[in-house]
Structures are given as C-alpha cells and as structure tokens.
N, C-alpha and C. Protein backbone atom coordinates (compact mmCIF):
# COMPACT_ATOMS: atom_id res chain seq x y z
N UNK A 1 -14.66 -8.97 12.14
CA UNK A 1 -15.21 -7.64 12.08
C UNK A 1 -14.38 -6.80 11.13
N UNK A 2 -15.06 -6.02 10.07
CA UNK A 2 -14.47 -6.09 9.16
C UNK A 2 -14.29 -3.83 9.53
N UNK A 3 -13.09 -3.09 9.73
CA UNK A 3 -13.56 -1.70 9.99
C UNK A 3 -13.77 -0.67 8.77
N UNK A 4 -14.78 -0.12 9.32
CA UNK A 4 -15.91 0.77 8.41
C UNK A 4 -14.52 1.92 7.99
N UNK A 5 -13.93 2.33 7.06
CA UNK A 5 -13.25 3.06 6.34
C UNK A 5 -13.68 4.31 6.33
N UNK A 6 -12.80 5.38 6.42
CA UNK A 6 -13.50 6.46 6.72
C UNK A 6 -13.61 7.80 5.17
N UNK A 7 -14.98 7.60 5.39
CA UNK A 7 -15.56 8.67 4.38
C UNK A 7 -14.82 10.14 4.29
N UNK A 8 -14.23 9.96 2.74
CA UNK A 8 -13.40 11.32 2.51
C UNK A 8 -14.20 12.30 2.51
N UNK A 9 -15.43 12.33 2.33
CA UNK A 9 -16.24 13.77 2.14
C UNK A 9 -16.61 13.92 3.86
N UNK A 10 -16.26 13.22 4.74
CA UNK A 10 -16.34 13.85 6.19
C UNK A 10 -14.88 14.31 6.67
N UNK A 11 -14.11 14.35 5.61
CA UNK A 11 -12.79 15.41 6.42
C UNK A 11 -12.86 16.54 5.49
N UNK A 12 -12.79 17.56 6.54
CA UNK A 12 -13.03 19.30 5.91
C UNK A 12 -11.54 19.76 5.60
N UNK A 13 -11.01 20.55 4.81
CA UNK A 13 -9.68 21.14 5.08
C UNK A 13 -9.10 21.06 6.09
N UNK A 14 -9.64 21.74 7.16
CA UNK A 14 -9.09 22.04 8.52
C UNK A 14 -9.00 20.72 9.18
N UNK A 15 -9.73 19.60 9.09
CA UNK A 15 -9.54 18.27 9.40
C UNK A 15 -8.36 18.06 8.91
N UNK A 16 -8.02 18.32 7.88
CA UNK A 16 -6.84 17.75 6.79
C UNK A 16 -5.64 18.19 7.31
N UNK A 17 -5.68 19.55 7.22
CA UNK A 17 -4.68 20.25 7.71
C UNK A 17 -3.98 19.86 9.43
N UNK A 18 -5.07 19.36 10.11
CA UNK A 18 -4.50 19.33 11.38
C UNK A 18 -3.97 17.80 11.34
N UNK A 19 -5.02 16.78 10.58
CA UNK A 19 -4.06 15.75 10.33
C UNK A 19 -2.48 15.42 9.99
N UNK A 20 -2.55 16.32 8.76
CA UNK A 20 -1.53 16.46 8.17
C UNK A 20 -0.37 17.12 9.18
N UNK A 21 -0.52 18.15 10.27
CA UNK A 21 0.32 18.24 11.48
C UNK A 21 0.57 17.80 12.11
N UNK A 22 -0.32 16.51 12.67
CA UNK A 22 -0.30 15.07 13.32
C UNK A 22 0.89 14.37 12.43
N UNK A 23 0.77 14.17 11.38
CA UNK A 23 1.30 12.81 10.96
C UNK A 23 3.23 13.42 10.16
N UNK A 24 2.96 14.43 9.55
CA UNK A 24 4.22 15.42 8.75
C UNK A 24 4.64 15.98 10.19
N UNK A 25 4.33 16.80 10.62
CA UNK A 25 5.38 17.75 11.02
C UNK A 25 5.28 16.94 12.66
N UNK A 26 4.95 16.42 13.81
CA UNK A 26 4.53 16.24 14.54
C UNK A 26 5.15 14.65 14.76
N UNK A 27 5.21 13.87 13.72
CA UNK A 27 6.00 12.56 13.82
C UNK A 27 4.50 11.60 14.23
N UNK A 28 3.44 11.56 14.56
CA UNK A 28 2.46 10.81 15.13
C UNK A 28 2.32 9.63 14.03
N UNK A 29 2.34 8.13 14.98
CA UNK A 29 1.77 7.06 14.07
C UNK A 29 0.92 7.04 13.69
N UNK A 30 0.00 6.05 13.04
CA UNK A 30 -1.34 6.16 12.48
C UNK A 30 -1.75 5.84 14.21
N UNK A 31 -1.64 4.90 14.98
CA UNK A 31 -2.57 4.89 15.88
C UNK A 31 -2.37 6.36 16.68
N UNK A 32 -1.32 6.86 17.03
CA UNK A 32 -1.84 8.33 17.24
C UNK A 32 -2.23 9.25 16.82
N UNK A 33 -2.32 9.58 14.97
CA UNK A 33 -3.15 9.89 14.62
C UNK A 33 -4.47 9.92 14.86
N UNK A 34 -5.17 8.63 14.56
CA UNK A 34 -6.67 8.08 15.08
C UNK A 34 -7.10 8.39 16.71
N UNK A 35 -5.93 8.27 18.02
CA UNK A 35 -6.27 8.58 19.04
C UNK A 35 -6.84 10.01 19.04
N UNK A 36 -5.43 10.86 18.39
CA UNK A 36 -5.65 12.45 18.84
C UNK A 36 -7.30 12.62 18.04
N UNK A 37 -7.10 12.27 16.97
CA UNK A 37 -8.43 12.50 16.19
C UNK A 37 -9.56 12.09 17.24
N UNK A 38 -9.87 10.75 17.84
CA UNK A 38 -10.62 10.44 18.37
C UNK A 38 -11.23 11.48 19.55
N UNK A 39 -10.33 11.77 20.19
CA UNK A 39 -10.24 12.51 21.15
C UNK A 39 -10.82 14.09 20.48
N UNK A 40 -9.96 14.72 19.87
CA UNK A 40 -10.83 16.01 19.04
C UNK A 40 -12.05 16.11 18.45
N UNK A 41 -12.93 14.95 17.69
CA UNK A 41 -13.63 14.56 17.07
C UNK A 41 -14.80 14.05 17.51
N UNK A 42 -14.67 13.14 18.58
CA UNK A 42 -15.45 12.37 19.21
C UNK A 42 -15.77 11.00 18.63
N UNK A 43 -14.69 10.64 18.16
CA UNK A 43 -14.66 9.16 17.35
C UNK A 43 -14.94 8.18 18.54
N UNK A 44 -15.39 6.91 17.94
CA UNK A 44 -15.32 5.91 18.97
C UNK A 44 -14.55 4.93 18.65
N UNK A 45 -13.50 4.99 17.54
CA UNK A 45 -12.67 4.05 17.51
C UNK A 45 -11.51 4.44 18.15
N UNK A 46 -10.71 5.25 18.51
CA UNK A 46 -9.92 5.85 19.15
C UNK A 46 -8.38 5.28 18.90
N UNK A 47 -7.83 4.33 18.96
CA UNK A 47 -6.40 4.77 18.27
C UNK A 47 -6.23 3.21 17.70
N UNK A 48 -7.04 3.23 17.09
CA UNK A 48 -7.37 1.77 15.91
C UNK A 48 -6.54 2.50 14.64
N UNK A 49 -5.47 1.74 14.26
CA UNK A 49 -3.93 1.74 13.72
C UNK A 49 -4.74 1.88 12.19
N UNK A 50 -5.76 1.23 11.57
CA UNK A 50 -6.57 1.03 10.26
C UNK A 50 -7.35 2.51 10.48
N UNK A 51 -7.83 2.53 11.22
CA UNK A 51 -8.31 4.04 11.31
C UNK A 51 -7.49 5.31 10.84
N UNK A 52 -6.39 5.38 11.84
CA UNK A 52 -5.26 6.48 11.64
C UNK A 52 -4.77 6.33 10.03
N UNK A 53 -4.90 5.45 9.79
CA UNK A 53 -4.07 5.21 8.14
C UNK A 53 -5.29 5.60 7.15
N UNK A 54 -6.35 5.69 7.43
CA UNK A 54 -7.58 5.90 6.96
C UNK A 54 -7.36 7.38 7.16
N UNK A 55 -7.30 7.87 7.62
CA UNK A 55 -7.55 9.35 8.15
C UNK A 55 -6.13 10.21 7.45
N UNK A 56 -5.18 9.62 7.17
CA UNK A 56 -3.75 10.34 6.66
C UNK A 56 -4.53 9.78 4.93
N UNK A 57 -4.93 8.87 4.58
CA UNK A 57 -5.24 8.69 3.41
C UNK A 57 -5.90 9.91 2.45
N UNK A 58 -7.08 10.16 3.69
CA UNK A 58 -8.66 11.26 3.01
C UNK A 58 -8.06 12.04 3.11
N UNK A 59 -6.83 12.46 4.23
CA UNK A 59 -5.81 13.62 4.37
C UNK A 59 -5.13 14.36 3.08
N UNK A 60 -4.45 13.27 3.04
CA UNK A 60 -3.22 13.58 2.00
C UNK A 60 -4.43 14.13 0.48
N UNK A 61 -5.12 12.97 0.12
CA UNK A 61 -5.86 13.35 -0.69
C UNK A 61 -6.62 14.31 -1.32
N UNK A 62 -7.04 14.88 0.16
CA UNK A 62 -7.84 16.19 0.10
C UNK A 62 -6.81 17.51 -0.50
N UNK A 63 -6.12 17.25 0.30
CA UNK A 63 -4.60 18.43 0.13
C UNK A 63 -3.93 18.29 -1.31
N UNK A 64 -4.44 17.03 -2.04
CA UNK A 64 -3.32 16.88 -3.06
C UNK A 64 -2.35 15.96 -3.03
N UNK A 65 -1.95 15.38 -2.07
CA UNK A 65 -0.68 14.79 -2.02
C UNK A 65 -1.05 13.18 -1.97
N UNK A 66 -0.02 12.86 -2.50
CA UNK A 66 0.31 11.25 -2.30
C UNK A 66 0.23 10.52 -0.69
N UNK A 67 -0.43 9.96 0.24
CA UNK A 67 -0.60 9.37 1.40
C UNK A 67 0.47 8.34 1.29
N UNK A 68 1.30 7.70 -0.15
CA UNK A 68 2.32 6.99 0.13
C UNK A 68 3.57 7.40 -0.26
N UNK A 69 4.16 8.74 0.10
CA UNK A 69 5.05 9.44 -0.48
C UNK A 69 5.67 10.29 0.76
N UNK A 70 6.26 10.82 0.94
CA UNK A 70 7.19 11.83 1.83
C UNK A 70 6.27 13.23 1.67
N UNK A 71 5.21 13.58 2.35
CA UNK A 71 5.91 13.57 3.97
C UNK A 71 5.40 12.57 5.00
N UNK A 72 4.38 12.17 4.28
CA UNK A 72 3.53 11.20 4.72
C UNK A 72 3.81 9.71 5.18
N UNK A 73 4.56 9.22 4.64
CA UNK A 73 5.32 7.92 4.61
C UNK A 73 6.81 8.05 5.16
C-alpha cells in the first residue's frame, strides 16, 4: 500500500503556521505532527510517520523555508 502524499494546495497559511509550531518550536515528531494534525483536521491517517513528514514538507514550503534545514530538521 503505497501512502497518498499530501496535496500542498490543501495546507492554508494557518495550517502552515500551526504546523510549523508543532514541529520548530514545540519539538513534535513527524508522527506527532500527523497525530495532532489528525486530530485538528479530521484526518484518517492519524500519526502515520510518512504523513507527518508530508505535512512539515507543504509546511516549510508554503512559508518559504527549506523542510531539510534548521528549524525543521
């Protein structure tokens, strides 16, 4: 089963931004990333580790920043 990657044009700023508090300032792994998200969002993958890394990716991106760089990494 191969997981469906998550579409950058479905994270809004404010998606970004709260990610980006999840993962920078907050210390959260990717699977807690993806949980908290899941949980706020109504995802059904919920703290699937490819997900969370998916979600700091469209993150960082949106904002500008490198997803493999400090603060992110």
């Amino acid at each position: 089963m191969t997981p469906n990657p998550v579409d950058p044009a479905t994270i809004t700023p404010e998606m970004a931004d709260r990610i980006r508090t999840w993962r920078c300032d907050e210390d959260y792994t990717w699977r807690a990333v993806a949980q908290a998200a899941s949980d706020l969002w109504g995802s059904e993958r919920g703290s699937n580790q490819l997900f969370g890394r998916d979600l700091c990716v469209a993150a960082a991106r949106l904002l500008g920043e490198d997803p493999d760089r400090e603060p992110w990494n």
